[in-house]
Protein backbone atom coordinates (compact mmCIF):
# COMPACT_ATOMS: atom_id res chain seq x y z
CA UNK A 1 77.05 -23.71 -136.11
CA UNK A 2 76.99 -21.73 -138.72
CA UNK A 3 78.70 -22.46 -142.32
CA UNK A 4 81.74 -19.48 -142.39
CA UNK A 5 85.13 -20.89 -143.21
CA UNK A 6 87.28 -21.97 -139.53
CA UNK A 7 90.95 -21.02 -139.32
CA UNK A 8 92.87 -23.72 -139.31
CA UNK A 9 96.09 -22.68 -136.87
CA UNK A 10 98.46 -24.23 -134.72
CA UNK A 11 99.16 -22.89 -131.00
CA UNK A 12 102.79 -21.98 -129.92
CA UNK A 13 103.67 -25.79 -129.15
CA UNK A 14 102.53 -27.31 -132.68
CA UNK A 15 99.10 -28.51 -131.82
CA UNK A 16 96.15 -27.79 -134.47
CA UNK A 17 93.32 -25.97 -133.80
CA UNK A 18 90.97 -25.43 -135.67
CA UNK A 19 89.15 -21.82 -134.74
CA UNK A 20 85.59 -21.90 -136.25
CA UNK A 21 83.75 -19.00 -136.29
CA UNK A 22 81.57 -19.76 -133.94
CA UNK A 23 84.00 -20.35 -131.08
CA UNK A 24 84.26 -17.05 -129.40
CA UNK A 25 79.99 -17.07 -128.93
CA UNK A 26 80.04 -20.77 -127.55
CA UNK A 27 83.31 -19.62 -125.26
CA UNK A 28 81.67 -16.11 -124.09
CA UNK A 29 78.36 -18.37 -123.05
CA UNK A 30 80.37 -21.49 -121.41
CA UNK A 31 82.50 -18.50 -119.43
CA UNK A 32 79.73 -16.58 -117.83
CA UNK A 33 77.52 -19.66 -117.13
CA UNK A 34 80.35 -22.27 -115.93
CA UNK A 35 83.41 -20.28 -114.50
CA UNK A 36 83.96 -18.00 -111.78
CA UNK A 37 86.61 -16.28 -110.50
CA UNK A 38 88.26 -18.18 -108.28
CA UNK A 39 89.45 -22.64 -108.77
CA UNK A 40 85.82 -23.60 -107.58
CA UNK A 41 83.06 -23.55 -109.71
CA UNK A 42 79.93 -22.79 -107.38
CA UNK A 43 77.40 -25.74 -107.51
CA UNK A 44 73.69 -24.77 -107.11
CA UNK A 45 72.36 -25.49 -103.64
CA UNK A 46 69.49 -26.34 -102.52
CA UNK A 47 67.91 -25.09 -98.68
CA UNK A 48 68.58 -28.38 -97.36
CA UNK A 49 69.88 -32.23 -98.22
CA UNK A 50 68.12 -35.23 -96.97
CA UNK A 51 70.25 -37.86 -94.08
CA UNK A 52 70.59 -39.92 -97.09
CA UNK A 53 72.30 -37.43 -99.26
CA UNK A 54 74.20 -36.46 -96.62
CA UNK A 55 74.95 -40.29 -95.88
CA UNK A 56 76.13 -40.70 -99.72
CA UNK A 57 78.41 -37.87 -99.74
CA UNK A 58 80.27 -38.57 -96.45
CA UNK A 59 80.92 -42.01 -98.47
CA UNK A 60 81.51 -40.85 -101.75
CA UNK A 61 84.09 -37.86 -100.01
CA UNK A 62 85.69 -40.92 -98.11
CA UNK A 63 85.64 -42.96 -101.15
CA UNK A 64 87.33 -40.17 -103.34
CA UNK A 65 90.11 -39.08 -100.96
CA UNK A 66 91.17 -42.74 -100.47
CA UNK A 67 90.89 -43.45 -103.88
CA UNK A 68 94.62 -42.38 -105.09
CA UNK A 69 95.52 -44.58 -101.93
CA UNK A 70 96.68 -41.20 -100.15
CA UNK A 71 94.96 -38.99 -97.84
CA UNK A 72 95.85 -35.39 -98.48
CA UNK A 73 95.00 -32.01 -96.93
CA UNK A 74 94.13 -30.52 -99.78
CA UNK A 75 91.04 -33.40 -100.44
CA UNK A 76 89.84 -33.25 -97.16
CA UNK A 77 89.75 -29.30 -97.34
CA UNK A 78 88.24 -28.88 -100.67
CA UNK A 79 85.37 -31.35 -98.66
CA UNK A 80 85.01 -28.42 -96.48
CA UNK A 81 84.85 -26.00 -99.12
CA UNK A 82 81.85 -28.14 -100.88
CA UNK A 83 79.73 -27.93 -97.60
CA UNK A 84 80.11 -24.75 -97.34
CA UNK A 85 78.87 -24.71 -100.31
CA UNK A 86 76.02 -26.50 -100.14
CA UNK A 87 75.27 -25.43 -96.15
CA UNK A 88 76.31 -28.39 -94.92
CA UNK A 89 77.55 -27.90 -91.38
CA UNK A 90 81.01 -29.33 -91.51
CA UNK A 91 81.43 -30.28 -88.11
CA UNK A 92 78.99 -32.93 -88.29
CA UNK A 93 79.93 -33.81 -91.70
CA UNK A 94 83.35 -34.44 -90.46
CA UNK A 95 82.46 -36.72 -88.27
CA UNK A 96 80.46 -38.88 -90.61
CA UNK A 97 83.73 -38.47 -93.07
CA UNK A 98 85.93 -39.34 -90.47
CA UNK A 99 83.84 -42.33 -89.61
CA UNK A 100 83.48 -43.54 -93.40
CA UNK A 101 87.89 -43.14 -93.62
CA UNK A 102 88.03 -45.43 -90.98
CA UNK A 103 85.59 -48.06 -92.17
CA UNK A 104 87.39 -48.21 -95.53
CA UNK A 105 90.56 -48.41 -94.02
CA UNK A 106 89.27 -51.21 -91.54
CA UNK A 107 88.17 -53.74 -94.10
CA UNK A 108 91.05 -53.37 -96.69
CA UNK A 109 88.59 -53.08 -99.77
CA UNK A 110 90.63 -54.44 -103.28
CA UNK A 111 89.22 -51.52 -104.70
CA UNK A 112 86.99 -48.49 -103.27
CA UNK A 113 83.81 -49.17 -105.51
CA UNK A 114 83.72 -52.31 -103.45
CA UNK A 115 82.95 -50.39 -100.46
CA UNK A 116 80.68 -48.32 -102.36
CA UNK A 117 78.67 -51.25 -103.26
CA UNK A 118 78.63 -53.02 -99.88
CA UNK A 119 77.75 -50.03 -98.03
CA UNK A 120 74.93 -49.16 -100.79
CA UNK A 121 76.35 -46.16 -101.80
CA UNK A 122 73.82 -44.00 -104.23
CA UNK A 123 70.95 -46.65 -104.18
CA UNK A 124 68.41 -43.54 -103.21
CA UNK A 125 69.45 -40.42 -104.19
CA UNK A 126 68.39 -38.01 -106.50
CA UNK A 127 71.24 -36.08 -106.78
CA UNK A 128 73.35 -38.41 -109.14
CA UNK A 129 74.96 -35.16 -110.59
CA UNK A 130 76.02 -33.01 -107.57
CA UNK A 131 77.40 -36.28 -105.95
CA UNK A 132 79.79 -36.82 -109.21
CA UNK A 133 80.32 -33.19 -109.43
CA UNK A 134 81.25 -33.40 -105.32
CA UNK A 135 83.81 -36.67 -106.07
CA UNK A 136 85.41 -34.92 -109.29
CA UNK A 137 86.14 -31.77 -106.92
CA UNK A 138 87.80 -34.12 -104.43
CA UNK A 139 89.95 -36.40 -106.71
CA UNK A 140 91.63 -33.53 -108.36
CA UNK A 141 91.81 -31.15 -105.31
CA UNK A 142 95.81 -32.09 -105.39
CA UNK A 143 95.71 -31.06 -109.22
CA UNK A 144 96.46 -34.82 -110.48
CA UNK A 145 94.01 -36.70 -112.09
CA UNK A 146 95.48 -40.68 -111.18
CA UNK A 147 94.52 -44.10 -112.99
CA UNK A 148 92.39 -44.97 -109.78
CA UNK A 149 90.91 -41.65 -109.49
CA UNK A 150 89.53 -42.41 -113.09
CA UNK A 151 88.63 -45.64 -112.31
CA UNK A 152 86.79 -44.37 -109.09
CA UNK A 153 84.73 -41.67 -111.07
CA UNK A 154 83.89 -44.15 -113.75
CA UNK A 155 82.37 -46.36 -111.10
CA UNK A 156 80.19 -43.84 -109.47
CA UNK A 157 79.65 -42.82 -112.96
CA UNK A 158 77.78 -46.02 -113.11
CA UNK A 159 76.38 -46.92 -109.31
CA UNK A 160 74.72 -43.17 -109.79
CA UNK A 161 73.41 -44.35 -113.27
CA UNK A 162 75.39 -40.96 -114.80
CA UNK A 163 75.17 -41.33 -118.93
CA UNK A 164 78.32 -41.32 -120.60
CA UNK A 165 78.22 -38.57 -122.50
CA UNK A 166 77.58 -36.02 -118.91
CA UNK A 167 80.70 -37.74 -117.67
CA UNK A 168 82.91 -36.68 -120.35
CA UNK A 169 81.53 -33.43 -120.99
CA UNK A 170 81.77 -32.51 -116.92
CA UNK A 171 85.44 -33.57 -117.07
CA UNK A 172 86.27 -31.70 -120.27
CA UNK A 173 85.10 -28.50 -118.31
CA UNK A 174 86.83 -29.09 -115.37
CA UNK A 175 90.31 -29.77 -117.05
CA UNK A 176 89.55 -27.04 -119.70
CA UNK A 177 88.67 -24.60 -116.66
CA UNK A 178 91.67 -25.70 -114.44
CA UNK A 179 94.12 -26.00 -117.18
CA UNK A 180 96.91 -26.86 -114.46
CA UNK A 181 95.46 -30.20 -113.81
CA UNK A 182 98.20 -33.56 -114.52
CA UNK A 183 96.57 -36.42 -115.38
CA UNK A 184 98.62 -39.24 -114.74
CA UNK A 185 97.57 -42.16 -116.62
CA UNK A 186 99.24 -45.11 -118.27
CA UNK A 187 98.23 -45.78 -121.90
């Protein structure tokens, strides 16, 4: 950062912010490597997933729409969108998705990281990162960010071994990017 004076202003509502020179550079860099045009942001795919990443997803997409304690269209489609995505063929996918849903629902779990423990849910995989990015898509595909769709990415936060820091920062950008997103928390 460089050592020019920031503007100190406030935005139309009252809130500070403090412009430092060195905003617009970090914004112009952030914008052409983050967003894209349209709500998704494109993750990078690779030519093909292993059974067990494919296993940990179907759990972690079950997990994630069941997490709020409602299943909604919108979850299960945004699902869709991610394997296209990632050329994941989504019949097949379904199926597994479908499967996981049921199993959940079956054994009345206190709390959905308790499935994702039992059914040992990350123990393998090496892509701790896409999987979070994969649940964060999910839990806000209705454009509200609940108390147990925090609690739920803070727990595969930690199953997938995810620092901290990545956690906050990859939230930050997806609120920042959508800025329509609720988050519905009690505090």
């Amino acid at each position: 950062m460089t050592n020019t004076i920031a503007k100190i202003q406030r935005t139309s509502e009252g809130k500070l912010f403090i412009y430092s020179p060195d905003y617009e550079t970090v914004k112009a860099r952030l914008e052409s490597r983050w967003f894209q045009d349209d709500k998704l942001v494109h993750f990078v795919s690779v030519a093909g997933f292993s059974q067990e990443f494919l296993t940990d997803f179907s759990k972690l997409a079950a997990a994630s729409i069941l997490s709020d304690g409602v299943r909604q269209e919108e979850e299960t489609i945004v699902a869709k969108e991610i394997c296209k995505e990632l050329n994941i063929q989504w019949d097949s996918f379904n199926q597994s998705l479908e499967d996981e849903l049921q199993r959940i629902s079956q054994h009345k779990y206190p709390n959905v990281k308790d499935y994702l423990v039992e059914s040992g849910f990350g123990s393998k995989t090496k892509s701790s990162m896409l999987l979070f990015e994969a649940a964060l898509h999910i839990v806000l595909a209705d454009g509200i960010m609940t108390e147990n769709e925090s609690v739920l990415l803070a727990d595969v936060a930690e199953l997938l071994s995810i620092p901290l820091h990545k956690v906050i920062s990859r939230i930050s950008q997806f609120i920042c990017f959508e800025k329509e997103i609720l988050v519905d928390i009690q505090i």
